[in-house]
Protein backbone atom coordinates (compact mmCIF):
# COMPACT_ATOMS: atom_id res chain seq x y z
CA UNK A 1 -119.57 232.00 -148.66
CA UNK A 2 -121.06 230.28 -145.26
CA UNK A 3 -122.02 233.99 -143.83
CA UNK A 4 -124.64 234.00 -146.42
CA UNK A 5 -126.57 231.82 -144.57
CA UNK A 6 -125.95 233.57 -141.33
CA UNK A 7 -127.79 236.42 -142.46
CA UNK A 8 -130.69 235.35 -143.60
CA UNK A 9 -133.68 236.77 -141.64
CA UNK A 10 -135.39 235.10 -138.87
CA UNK A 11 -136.84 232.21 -141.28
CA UNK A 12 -139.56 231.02 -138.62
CA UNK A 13 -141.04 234.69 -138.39
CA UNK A 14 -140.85 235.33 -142.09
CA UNK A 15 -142.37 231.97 -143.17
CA UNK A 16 -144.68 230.78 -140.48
CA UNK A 17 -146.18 234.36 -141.30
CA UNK A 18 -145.64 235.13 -144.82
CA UNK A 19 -147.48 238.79 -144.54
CA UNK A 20 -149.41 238.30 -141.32
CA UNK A 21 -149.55 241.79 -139.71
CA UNK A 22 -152.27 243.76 -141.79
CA UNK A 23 -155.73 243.66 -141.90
CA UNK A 24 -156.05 246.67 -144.61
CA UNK A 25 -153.70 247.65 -146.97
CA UNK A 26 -151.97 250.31 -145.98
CA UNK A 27 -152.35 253.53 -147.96
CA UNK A 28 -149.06 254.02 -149.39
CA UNK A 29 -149.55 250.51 -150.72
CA UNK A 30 -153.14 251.36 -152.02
CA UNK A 31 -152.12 254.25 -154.35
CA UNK A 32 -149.84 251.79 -155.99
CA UNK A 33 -151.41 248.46 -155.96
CA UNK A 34 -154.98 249.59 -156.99
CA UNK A 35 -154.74 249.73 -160.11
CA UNK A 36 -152.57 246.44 -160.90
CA UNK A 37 -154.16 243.99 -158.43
CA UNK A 38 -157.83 242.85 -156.94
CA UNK A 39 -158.34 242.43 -153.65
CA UNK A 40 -157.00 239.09 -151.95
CA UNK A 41 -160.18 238.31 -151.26
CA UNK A 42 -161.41 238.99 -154.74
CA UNK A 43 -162.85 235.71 -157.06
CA UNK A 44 -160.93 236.39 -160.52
CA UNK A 45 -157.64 236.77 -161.57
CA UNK A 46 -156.12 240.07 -161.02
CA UNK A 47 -156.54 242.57 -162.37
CA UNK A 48 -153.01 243.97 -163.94
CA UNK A 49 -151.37 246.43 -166.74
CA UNK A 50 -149.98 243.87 -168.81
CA UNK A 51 -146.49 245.24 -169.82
CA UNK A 52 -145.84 245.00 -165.76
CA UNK A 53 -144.05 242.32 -164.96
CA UNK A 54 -144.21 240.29 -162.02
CA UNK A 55 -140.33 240.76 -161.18
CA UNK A 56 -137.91 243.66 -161.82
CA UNK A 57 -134.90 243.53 -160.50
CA UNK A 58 -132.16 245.98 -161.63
CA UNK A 59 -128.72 245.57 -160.78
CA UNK A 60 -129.60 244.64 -157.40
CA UNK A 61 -126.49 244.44 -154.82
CA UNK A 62 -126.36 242.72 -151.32
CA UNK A 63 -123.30 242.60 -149.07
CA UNK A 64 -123.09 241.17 -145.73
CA UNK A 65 -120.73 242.64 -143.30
CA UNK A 66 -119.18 240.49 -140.77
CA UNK A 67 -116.51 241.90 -138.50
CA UNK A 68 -114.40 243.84 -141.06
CA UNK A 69 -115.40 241.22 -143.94
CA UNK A 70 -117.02 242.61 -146.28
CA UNK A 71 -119.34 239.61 -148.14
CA UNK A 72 -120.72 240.16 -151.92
CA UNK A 73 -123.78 237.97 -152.11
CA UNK A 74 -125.45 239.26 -155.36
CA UNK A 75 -123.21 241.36 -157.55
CA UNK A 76 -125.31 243.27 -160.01
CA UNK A 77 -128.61 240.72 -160.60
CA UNK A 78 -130.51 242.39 -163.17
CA UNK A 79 -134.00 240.49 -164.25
CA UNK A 80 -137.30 241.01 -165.53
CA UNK A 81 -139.94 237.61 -165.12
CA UNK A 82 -143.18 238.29 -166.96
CA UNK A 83 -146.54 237.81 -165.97
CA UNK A 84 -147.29 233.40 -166.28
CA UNK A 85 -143.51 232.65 -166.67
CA UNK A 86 -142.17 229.27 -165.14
CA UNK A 87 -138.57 230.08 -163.68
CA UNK A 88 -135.89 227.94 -161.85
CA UNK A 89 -133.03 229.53 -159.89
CA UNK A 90 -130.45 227.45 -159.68
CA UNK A 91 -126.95 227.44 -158.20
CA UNK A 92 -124.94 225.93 -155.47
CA UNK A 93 -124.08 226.33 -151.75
CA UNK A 94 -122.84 230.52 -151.82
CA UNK A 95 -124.10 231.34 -155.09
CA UNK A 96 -126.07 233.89 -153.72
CA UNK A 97 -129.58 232.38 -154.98
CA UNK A 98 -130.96 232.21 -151.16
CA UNK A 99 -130.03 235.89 -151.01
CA UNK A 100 -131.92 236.72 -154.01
CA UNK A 101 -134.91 234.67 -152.96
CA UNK A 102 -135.24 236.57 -149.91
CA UNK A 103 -135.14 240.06 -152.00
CA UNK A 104 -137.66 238.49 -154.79
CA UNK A 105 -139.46 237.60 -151.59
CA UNK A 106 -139.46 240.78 -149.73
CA UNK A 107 -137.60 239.07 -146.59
CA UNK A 108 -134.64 241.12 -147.21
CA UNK A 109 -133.72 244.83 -148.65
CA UNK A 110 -130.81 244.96 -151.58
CA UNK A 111 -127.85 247.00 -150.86
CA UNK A 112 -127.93 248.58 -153.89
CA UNK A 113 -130.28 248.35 -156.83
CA UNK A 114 -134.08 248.37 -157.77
CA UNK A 115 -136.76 245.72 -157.19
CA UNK A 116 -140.40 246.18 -158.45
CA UNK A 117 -142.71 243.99 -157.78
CA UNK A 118 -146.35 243.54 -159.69
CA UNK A 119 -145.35 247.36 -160.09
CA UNK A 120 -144.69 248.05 -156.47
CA UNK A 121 -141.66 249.68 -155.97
CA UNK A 122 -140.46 248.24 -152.41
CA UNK A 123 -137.56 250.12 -151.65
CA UNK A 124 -137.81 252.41 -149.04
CA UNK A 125 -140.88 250.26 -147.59
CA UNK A 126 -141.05 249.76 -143.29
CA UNK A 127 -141.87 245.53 -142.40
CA UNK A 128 -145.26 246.07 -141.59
CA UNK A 129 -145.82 247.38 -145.71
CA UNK A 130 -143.20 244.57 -146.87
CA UNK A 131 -145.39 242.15 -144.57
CA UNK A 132 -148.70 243.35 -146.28
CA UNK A 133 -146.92 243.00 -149.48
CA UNK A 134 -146.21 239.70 -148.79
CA UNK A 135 -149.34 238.53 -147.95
CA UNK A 136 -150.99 240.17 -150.71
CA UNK A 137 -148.42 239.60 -153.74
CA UNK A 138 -146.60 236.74 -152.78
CA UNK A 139 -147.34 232.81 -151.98
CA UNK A 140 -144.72 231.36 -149.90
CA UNK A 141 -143.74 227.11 -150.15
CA UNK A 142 -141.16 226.01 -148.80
CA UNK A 143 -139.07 222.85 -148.13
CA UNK A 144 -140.18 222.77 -144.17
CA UNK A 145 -144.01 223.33 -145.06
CA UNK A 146 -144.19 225.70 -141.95
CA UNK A 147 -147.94 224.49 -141.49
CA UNK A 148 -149.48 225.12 -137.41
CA UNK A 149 -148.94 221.58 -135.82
CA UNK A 150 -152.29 221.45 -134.00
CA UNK A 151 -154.51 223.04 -136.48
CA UNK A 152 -156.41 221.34 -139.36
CA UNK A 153 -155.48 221.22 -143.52
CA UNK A 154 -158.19 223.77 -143.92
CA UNK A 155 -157.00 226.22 -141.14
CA UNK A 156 -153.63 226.32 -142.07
CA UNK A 157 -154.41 227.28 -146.05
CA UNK A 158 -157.62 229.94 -144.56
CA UNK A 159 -154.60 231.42 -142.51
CA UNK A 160 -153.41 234.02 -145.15
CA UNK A 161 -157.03 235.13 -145.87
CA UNK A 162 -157.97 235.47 -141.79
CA UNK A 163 -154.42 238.19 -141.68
CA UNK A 164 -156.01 239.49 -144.99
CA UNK A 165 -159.61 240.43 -142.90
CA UNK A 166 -161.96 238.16 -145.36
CA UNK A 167 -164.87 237.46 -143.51
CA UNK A 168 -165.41 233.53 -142.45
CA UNK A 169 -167.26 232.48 -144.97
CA UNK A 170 -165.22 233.90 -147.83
CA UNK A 171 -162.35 232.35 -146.04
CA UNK A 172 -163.79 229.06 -145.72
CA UNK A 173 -164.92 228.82 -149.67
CA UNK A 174 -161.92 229.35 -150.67
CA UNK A 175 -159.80 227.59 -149.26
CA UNK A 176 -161.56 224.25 -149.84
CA UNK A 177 -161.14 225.19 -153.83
CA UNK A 178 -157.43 225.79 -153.55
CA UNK A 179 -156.80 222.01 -151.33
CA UNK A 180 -159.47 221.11 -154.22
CA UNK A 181 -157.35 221.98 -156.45
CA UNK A 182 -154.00 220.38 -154.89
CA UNK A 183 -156.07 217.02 -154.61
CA UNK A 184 -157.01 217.02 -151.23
CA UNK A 185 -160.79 217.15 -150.20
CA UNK A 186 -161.03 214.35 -148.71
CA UNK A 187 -158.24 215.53 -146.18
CA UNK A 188 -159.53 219.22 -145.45
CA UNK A 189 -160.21 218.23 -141.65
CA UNK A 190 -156.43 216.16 -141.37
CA UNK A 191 -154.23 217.86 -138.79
CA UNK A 192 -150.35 218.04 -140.28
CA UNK A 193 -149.62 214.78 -138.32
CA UNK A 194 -152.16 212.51 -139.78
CA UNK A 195 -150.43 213.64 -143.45
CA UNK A 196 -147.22 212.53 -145.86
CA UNK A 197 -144.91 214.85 -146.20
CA UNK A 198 -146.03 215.28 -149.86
CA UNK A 199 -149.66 216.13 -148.55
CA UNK A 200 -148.28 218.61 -145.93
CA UNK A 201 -146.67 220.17 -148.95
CA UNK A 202 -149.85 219.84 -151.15
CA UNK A 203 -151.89 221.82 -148.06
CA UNK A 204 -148.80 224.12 -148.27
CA UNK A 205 -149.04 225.21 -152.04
CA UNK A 206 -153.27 225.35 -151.10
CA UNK A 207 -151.92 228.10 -148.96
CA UNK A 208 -149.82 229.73 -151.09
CA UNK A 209 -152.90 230.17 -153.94
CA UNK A 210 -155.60 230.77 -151.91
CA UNK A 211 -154.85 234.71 -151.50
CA UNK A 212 -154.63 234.97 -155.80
CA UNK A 213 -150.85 236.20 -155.48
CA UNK A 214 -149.04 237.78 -158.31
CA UNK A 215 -146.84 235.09 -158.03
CA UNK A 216 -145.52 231.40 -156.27
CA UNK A 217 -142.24 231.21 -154.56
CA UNK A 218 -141.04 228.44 -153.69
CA UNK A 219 -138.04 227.26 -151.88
CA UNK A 220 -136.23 223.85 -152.37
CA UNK A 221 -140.28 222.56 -152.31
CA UNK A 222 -139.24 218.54 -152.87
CA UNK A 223 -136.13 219.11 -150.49
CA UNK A 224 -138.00 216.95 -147.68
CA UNK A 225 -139.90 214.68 -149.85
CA UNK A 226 -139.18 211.18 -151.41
CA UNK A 227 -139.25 210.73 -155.00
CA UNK A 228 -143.01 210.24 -155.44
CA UNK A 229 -144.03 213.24 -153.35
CA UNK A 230 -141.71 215.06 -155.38
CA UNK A 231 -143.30 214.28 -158.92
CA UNK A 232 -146.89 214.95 -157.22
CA UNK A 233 -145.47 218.51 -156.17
CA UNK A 234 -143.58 219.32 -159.81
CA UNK A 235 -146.57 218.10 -161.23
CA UNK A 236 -149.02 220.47 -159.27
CA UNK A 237 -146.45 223.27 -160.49
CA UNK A 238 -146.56 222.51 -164.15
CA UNK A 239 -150.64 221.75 -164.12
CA UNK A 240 -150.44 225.52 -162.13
CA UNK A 241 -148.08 226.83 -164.90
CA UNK A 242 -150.10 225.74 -167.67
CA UNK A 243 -153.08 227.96 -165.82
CA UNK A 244 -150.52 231.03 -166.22
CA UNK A 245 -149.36 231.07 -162.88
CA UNK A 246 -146.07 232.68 -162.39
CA UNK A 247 -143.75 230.47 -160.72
CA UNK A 248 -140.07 231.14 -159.22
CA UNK A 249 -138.66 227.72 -158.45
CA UNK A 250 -135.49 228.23 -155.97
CA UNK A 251 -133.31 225.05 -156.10
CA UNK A 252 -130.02 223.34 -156.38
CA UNK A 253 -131.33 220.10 -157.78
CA UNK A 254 -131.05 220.29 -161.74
CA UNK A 255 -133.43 217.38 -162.33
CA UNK A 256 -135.95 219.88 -160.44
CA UNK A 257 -134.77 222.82 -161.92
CA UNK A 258 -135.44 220.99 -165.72
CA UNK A 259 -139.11 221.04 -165.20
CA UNK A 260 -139.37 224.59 -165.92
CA UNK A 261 -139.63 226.79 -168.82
CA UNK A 262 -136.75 229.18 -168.09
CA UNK A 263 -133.74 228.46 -165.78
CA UNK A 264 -131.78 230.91 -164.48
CA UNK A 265 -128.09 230.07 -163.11
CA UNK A 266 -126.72 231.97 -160.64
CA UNK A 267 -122.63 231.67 -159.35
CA UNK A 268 -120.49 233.73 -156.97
CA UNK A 269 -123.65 236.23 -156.76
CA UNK A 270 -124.11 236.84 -160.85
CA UNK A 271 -126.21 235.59 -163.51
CA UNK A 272 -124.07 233.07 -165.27
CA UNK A 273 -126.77 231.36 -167.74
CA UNK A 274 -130.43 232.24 -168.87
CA UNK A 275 -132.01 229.86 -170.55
CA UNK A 276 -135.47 229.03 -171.89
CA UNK A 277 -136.64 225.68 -172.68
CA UNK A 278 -140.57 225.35 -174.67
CA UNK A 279 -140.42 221.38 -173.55
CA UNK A 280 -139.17 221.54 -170.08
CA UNK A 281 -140.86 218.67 -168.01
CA UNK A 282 -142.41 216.84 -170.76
CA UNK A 283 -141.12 213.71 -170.37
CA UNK A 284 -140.40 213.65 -166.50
């Protein structure tokens, strides 16, 4: 199953810009979104139908077609993630979970199936209304960070918000409350270099809340860091969780995977276990 990885889509395009192309939401978009969502550049939580749920996936197909091989990443992934759920995907090299992370995430389009998302239906959708999606719906981490080299903590996290049109100040407010809220004031004016890898990844989930997005996905997020980086990141998560964040976790590590509520096990492209756990991460 190596030509799953081959066809991922361009990953520095898709993550250095998770969204980055609109400055209005696009009218299509509107009719659906306005009456599920606030604007990204709105104060409070959104503002949603509550029997929506975040994710809605229904037997969603993806095959890859190399040559004359035909691959089956996902075979028939059916799943519904409510609105504050904590979820792990877990699974191996070529189970197909990077595949369904880039449909959850709106990198990719399914073969075959349904995906709503906060309500949106996506299918169908051209990249510039899948990027505007993303920025508005979705906050990206992911194991590499992906933060601008030469441009200050505070930049980087006000990034989303600047693609989103919020005026300066808005943008500027905040995103000192969301590296606030990742425990790092006091490093708001630190370019990437002058920070740990677990602060580059703390300034990355800052990023990923400051737009308000229906939900966090993140990818392998402790892949690159030691094992106290990693316990400040899970524990950012779960303190985020107990807020009613929704979170999709995408990892191979079940030690990781444990400090969520539900955790989802995917193999040869299916759903082989769905589990829910009401004392993941208590003790770790």
């Amino acid at each position: 199953m190596r030509q799953e990885s081959k066809a991922r889509p361009d990953e520095r395009d898709a993550r250095a810009e998770p969204g980055a192309q609109a400055e209005q939401q696009r009218p299509e978009l509107q009719a659906q979104a306005e009456p599920q969502a606030a604007a990204v550049g709105g104060t409070g939580p959104r503002r949603v139908r509550r029997n929506v749920p975040v994710i809605d996936l229904h037997d969603v197909r993806k095959t890859y077609h190399v040559g004359d091989i035909s691959v089956h990443a996902l075979r028939g992934i059916s799943l519904r993630v409510e609105r504050g759920e904590y979820v792990a995907i877990i699974g191996a090299s070529g189970s197909g979970k990077t595949t369904l992370m880039n449909i959850i995430g709106c990198l990719d389009h399914p073969s075959a199936g349904s995906y709503r998302l906060n309500g949106l239906d996506v299918r169908g959708m051209d990249e510039d209304a899948l990027s505007d999606v993303r920025n508005r719906q979705i906050g990206f981490v992911f194991q590499s960070f992906n933060l601008i080299p030469r441009t200050r903590a505070l930049a980087n996290v006000e990034l989303p918000l600047s693609y989103a049109g919020l005026p300066r100040a808005a943008r500027h407010q905040r995103a000192l409350a969301a590296l606030d809220e990742v425990g790092l004031t006091r490093r708001v004016h630190h370019l990437p270099s002058e920070l740990s890898g677990g602060q580059q990844q703390r300034v990355a989930i800052a990023r990923a809340l400051v737009t308000n997005p229906a939900m966090i996905l993140a990818d392998e997020p402790t892949g690159a860091l030691d094992t106290v980086s990693s316990a400040e990141v899970m524990g950012i998560f779960g303190r985020l969780s107990e807020q009613g964040r929704t979170i999709i976790l995408i990892t191979h590590e079940h030690d990781v995977a444990a400090h969520a509520r539900r955790m989802i096990r995917l193999s040869d492209g299916r759903i082989v276990s769905d589990e829910r756990s009401e004392t993941a991460g208590q003790n770790r």
